[in-house]
C-alpha atoms as a PDB file:
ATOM      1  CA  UNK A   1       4.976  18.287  17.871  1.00  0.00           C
ATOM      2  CA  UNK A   2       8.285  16.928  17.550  1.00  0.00           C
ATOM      3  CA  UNK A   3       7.312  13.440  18.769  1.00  0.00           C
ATOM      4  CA  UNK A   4       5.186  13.358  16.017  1.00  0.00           C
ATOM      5  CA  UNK A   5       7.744  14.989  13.127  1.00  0.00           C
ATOM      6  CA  UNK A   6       9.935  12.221  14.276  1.00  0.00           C
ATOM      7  CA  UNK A   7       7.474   9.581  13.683  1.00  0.00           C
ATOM      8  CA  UNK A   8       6.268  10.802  10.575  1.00  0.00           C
ATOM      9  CA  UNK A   9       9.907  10.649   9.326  1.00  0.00           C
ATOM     10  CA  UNK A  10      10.959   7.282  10.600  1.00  0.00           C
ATOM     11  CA  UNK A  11       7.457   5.932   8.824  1.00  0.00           C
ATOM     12  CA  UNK A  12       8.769   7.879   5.504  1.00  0.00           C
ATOM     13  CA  UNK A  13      11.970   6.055   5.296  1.00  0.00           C
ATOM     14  CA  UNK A  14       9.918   2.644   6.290  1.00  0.00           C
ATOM     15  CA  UNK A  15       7.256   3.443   3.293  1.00  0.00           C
ATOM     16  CA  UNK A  16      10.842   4.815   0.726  1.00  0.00           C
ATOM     17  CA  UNK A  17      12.394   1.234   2.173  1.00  0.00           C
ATOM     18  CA  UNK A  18       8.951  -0.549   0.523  1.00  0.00           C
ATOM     19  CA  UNK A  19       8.873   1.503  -2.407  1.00  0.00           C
ATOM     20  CA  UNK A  20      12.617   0.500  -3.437  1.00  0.00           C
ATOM     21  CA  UNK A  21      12.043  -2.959  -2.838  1.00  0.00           C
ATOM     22  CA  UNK A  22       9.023  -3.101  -4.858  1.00  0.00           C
ATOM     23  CA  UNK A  23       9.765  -1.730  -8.165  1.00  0.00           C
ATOM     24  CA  UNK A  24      11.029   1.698  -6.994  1.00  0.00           C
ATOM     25  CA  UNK A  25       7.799   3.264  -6.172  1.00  0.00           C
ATOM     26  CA  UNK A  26       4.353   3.432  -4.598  1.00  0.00           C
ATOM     27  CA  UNK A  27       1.116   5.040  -4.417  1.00  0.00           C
ATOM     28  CA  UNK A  28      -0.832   4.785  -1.253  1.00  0.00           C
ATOM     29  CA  UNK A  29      -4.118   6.122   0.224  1.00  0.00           C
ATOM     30  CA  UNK A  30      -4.248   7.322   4.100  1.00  0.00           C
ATOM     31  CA  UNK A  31      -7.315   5.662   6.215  1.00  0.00           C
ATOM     32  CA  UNK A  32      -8.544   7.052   9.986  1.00  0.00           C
ATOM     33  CA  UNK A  33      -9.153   3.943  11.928  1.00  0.00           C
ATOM     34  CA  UNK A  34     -10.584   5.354  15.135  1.00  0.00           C
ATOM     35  CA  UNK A  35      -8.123   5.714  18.801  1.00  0.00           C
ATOM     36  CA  UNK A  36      -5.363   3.133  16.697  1.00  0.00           C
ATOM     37  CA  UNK A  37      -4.679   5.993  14.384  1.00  0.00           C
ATOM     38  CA  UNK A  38      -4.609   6.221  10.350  1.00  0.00           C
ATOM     39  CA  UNK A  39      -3.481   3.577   8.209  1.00  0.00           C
ATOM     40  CA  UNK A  40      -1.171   4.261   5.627  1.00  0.00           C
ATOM     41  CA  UNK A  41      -2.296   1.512   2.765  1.00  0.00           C
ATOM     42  CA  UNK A  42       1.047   1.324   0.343  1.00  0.00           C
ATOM     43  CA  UNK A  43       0.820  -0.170  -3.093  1.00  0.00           C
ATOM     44  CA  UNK A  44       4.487  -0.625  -4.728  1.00  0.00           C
ATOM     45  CA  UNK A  45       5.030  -0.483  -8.322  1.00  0.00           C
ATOM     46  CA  UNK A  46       4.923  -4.019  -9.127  1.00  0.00           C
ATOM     47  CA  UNK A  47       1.878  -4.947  -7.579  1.00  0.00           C
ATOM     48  CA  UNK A  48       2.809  -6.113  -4.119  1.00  0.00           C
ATOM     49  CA  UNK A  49       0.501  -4.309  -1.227  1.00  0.00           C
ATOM     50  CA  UNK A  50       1.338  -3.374   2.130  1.00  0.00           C
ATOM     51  CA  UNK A  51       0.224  -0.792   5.019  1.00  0.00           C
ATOM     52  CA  UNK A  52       1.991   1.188   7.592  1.00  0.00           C
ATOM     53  CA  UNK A  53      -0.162   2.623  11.202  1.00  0.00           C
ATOM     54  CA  UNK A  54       0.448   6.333  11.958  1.00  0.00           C
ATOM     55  CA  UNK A  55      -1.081   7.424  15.381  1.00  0.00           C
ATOM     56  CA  UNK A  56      -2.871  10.577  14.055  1.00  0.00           C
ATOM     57  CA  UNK A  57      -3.760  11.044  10.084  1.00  0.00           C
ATOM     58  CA  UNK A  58      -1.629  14.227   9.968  1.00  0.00           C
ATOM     59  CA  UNK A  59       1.107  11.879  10.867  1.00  0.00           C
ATOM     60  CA  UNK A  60       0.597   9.583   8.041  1.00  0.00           C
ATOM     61  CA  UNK A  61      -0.204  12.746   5.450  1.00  0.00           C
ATOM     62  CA  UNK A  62       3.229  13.771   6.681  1.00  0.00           C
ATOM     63  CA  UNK A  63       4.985  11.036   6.019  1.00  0.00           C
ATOM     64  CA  UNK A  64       3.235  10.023   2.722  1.00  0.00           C
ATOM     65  CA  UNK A  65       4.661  13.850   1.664  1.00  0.00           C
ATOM     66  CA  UNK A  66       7.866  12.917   3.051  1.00  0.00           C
ATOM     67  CA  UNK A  67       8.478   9.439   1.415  1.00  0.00           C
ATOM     68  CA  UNK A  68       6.922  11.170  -2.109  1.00  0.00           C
ATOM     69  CA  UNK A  69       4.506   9.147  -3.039  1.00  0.00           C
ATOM     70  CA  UNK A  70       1.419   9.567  -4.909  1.00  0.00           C
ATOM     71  CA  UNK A  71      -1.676   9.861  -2.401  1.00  0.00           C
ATOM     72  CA  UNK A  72      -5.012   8.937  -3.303  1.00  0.00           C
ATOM     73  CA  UNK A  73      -7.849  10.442  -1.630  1.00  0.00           C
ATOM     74  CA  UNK A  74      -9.672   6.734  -1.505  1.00  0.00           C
ATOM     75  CA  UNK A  75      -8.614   3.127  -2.262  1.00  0.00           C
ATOM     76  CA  UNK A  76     -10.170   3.607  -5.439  1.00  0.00           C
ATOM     77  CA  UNK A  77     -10.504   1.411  -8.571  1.00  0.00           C
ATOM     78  CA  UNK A  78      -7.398   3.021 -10.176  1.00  0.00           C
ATOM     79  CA  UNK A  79      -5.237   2.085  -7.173  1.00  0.00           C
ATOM     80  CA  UNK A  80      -7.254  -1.485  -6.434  1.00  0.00           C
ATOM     81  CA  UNK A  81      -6.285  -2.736 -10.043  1.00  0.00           C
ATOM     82  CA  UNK A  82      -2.275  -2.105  -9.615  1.00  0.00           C
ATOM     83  CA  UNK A  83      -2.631  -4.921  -6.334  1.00  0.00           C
ATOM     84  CA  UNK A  84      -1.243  -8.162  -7.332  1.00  0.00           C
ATOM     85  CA  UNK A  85      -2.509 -10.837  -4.828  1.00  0.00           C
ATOM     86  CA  UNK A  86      -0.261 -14.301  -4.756  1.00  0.00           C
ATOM     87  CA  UNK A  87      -1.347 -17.832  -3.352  1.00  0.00           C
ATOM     88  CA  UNK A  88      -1.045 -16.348   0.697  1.00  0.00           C
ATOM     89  CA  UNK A  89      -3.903 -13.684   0.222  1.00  0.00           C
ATOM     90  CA  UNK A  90      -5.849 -16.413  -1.429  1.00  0.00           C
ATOM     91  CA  UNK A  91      -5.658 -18.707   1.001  1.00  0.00           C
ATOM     92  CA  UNK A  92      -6.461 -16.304   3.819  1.00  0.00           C
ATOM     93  CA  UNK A  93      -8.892 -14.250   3.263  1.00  0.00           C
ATOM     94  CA  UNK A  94     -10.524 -15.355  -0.181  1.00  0.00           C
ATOM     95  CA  UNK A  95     -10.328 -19.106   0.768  1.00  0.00           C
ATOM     96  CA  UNK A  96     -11.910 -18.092   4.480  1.00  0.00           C
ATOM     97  CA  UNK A  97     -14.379 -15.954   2.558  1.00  0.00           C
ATOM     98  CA  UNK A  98     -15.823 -18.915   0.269  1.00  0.00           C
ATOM     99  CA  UNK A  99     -16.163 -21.006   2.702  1.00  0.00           C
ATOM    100  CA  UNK A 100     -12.508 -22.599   4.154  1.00  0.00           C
ATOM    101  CA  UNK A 101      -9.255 -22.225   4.953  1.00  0.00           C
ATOM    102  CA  UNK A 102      -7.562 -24.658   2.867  1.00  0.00           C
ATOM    103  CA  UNK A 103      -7.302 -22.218   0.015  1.00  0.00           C
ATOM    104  CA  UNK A 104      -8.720 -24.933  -2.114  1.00  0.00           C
ATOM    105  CA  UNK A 105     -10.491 -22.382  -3.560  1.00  0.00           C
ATOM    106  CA  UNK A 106      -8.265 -20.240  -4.378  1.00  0.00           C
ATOM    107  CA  UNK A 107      -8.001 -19.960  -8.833  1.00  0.00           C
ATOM    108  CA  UNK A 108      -5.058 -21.729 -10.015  1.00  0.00           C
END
């Protein structure tokens, strides 16, 4: 129990660290993604994106509480639209997606 209070506060000073250098807040939305844990997707106040790995979803509720952010109960449309994706995302996964890696499709 205290291994995992420990954790949960060392991952709610690493989401309060992303939160101040990305406008000075974040929402986020806790995942369970099987024997790896929950995934702690963070989404700072100007638009830049991010996730954290707890090793139980308790953990990650704990430190989501913790850090104070807002917690949504899915990555829902709300959340999806404050994500500001730059020329890397495009390149690797939208510019795999349609076909290449070059990112020549990525929208200019």
């Amino acid at each position: 129990m205290a291994d995992s209070s420990k954790r949960a506060a060392k991952l709610a000073k690493e989401i309060t660290a992303f939160a101040r250098r990305h406008g000075g807040s974040a929402e986020g939305q806790v995942a369970y993604i099987g024997q790896a844990g929950a995934r702690i997707s963070l989404v700072g106040a100007d638009g830049t994106w991010g996730d954290l790995v707890a090793p139980t979803v308790e953990t990650a509720r704990e430190a989501a509480e913790t850090a104070g952010i807002t917690v949504h109960e899915s990555f829902d449309t709300e959340l999806a639209e404050k994500v500001r994706t730059g020329p890397y995302e495009w390149s690797r996964m939208a510019g795999i997606q349609l076909g290449g890696q070059s990112g020549d499709h990525a929208p200019a």
